[in-house]
C-alpha atoms as a PDB file:
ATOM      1  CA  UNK A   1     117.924  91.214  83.446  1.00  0.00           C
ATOM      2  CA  UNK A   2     114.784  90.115  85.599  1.00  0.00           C
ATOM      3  CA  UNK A   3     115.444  93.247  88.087  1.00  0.00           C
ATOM      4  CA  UNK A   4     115.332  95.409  84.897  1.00  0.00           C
ATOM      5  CA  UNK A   5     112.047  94.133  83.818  1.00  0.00           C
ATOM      6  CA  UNK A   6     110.507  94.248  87.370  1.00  0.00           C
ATOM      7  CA  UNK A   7     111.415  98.025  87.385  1.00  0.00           C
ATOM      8  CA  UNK A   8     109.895  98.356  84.303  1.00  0.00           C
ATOM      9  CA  UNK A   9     106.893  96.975  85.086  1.00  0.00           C
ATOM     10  CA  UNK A  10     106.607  99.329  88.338  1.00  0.00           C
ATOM     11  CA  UNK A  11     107.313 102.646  86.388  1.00  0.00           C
ATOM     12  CA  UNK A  12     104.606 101.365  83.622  1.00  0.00           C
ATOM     13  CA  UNK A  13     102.270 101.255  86.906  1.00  0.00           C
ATOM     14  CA  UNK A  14     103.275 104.388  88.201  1.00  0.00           C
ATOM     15  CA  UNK A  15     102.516 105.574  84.621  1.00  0.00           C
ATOM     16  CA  UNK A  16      99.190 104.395  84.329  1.00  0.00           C
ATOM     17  CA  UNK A  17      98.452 105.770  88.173  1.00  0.00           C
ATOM     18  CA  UNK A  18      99.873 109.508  86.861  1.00  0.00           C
ATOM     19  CA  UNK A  19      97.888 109.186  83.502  1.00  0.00           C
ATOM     20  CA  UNK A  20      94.897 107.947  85.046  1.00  0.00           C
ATOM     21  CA  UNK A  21      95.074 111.158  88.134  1.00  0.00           C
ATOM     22  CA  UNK A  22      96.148 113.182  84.946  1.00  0.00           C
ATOM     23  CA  UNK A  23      92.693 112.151  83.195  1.00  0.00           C
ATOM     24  CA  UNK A  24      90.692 113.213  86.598  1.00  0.00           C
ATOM     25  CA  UNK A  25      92.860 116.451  86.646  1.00  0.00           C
ATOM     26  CA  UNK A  26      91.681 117.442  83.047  1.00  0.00           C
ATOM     27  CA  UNK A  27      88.209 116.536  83.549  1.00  0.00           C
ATOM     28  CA  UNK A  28      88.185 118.981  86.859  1.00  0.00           C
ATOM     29  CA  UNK A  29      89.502 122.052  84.674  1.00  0.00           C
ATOM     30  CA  UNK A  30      86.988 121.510  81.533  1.00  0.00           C
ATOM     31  CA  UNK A  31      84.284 121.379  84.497  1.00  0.00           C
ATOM     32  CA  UNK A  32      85.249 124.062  86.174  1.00  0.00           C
ATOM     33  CA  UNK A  33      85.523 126.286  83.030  1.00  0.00           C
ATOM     34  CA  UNK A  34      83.016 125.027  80.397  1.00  0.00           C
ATOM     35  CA  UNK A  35      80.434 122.799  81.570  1.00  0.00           C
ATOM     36  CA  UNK A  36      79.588 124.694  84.930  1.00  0.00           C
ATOM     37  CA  UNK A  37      81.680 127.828  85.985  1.00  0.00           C
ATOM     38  CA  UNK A  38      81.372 130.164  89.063  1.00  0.00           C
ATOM     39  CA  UNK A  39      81.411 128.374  92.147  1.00  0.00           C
ATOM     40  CA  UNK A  40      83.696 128.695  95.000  1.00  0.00           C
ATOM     41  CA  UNK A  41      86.656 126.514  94.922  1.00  0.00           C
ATOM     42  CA  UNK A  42      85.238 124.473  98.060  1.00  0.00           C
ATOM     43  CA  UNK A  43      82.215 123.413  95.707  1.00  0.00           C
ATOM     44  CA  UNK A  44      84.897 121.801  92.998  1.00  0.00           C
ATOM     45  CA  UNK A  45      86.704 120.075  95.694  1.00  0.00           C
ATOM     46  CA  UNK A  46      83.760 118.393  96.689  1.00  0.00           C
ATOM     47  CA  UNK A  47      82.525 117.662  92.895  1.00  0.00           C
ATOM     48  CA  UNK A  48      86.031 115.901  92.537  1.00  0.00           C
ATOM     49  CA  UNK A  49      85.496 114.161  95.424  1.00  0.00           C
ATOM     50  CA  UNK A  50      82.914 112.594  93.878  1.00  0.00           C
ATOM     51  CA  UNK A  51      83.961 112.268  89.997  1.00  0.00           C
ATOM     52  CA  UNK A  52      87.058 110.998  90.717  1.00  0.00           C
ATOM     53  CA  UNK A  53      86.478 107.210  91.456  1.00  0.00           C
ATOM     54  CA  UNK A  54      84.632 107.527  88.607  1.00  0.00           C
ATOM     55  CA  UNK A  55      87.099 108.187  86.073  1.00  0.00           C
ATOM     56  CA  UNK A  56      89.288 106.109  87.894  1.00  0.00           C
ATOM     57  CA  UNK A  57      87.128 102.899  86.520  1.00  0.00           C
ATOM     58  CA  UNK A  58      86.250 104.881  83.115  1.00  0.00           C
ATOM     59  CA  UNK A  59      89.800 105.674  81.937  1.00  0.00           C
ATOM     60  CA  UNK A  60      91.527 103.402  84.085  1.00  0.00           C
ATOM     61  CA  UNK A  61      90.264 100.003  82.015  1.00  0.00           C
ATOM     62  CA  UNK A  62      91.850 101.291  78.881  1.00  0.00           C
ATOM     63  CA  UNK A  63      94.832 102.321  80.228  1.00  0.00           C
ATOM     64  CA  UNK A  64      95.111  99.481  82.014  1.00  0.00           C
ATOM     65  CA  UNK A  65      94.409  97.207  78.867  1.00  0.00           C
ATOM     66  CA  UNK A  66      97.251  99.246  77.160  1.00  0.00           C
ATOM     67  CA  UNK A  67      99.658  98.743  80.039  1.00  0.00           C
ATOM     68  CA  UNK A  68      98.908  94.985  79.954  1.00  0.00           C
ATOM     69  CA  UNK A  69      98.938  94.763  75.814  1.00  0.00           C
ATOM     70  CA  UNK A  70     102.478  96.921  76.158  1.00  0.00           C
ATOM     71  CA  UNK A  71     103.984  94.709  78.502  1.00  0.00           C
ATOM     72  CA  UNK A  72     102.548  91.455  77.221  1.00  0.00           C
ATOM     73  CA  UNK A  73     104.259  91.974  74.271  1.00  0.00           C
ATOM     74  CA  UNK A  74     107.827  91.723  75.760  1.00  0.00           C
ATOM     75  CA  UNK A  75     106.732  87.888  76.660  1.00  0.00           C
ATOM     76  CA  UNK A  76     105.295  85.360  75.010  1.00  0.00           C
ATOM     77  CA  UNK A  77     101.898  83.115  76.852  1.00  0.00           C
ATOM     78  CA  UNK A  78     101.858  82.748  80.469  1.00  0.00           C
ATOM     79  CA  UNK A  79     104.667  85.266  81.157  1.00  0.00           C
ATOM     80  CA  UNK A  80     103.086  87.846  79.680  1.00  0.00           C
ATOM     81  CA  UNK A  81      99.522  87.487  81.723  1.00  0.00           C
ATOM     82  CA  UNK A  82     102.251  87.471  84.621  1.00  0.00           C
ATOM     83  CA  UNK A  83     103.905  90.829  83.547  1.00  0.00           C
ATOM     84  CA  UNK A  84     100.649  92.511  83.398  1.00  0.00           C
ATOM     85  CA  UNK A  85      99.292  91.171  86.809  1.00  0.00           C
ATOM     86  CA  UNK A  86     102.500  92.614  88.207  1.00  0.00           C
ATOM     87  CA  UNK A  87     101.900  95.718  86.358  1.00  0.00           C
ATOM     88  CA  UNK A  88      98.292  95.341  87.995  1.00  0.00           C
ATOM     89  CA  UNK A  89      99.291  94.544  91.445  1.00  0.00           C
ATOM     90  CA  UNK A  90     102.278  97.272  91.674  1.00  0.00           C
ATOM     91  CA  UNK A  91      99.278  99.780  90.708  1.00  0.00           C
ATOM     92  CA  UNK A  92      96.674  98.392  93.239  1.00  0.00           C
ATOM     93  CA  UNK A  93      99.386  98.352  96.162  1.00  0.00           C
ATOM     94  CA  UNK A  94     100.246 102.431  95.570  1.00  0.00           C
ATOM     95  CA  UNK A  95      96.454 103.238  95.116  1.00  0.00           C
ATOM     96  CA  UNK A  96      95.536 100.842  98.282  1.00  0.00           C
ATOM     97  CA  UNK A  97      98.002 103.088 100.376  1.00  0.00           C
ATOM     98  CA  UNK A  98      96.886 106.768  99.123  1.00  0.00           C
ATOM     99  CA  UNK A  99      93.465 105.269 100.065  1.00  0.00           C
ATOM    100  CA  UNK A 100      94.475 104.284 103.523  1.00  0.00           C
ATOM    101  CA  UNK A 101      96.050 107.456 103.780  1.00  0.00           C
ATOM    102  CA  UNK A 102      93.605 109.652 103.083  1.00  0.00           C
ATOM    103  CA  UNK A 103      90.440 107.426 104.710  1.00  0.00           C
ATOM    104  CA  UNK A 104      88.257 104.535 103.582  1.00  0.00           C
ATOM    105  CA  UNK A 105      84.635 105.301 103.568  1.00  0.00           C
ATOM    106  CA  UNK A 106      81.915 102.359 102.510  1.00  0.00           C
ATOM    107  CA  UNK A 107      81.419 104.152  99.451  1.00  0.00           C
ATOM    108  CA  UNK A 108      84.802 104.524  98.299  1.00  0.00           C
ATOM    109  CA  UNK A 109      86.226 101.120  99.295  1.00  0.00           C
ATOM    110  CA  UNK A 110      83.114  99.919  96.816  1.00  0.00           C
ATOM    111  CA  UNK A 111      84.143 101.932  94.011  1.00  0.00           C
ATOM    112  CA  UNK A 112      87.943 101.105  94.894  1.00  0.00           C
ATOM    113  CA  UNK A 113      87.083  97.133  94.238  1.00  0.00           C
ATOM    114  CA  UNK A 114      85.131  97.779  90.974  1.00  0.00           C
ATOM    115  CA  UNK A 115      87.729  99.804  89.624  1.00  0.00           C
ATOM    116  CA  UNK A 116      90.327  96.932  90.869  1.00  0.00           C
ATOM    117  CA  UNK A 117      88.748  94.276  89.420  1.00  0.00           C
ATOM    118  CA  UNK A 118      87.747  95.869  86.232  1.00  0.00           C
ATOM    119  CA  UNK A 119      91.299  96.668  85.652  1.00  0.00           C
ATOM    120  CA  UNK A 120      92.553  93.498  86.679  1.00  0.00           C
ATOM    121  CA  UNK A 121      90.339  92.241  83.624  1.00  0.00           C
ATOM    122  CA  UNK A 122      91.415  94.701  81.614  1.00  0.00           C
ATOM    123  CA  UNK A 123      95.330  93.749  82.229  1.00  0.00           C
ATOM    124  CA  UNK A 124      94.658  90.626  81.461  1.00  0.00           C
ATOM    125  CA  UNK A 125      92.857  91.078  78.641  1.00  0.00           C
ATOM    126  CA  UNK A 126      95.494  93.638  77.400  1.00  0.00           C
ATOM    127  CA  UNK A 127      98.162  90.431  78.000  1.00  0.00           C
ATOM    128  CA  UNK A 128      96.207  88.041  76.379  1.00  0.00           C
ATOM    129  CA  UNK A 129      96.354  90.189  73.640  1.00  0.00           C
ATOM    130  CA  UNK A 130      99.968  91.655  73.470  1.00  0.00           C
ATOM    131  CA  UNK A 131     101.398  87.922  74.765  1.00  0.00           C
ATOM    132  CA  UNK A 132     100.075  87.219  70.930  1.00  0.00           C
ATOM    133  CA  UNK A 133     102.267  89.754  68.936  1.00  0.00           C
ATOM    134  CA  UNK A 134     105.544  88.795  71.660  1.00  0.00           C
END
């Protein structure tokens, strides 16, 4: 029973991570077709370069509210808060190795902890809130 929930808990992480890239992927094609068309595919790459950590905090604290609400609910008080920090830290441990992967600059370990933190707040709001309804 508690290995079933664990797994759960990691896929609901690994679906936040996909909808989150998801949300990054779909704000690179509106760009790229409506908002400011024509350029070389090199000059996108580097505009999603950029963007990207962005909507990584933007859409990332909702989601990350919802995962915590969703999984809060299937516990009542302090286990819930639990199930969404796991939900939390099973996200933050796949993003902190694509990151080490790929190379940590100053600018995008910054950006990294803000969009941590805020979605550690946001889990834990989102338990908070969906430990209530459990």
């Amino acid at each position: 029973m508690l290995f079933s929930r664990l797994a759960w808990l990691c896929g609901v992480a690994i679906l936040v991570l996909v909808v989150n890239v998801g949300v990054s992927i779909v704000y690179m094609v509106v760009y790229g077709h409506w908002i400011n068309p024509g350029h070389e595919e090199s000059y996108y790459r580097e505009h999603v370069n950029i963007a990207a950590p962005y909507f990584s905090i933007v859409a990332g604290i909702p989601l990350m509210f919802l995962a915590g609400w969703w999984v809060g609910g299937w516990w009542e008080g302090e286990f819930a808060v639990q199930a969404a920090l796991a939900v939390w830290l099973v996200y933050a441990l796949i993003d902190i190795g694509v990151l080490l992967a790929v190379g940590l600059t100053t600018r995008i370990a910054a950006l990294f902890a803000v969009s941590f933190l805020t979605k550690l707040a946001a889990a834990y709001l989102g338990a908070v809130v969906g430990g209530r309804r459990a």
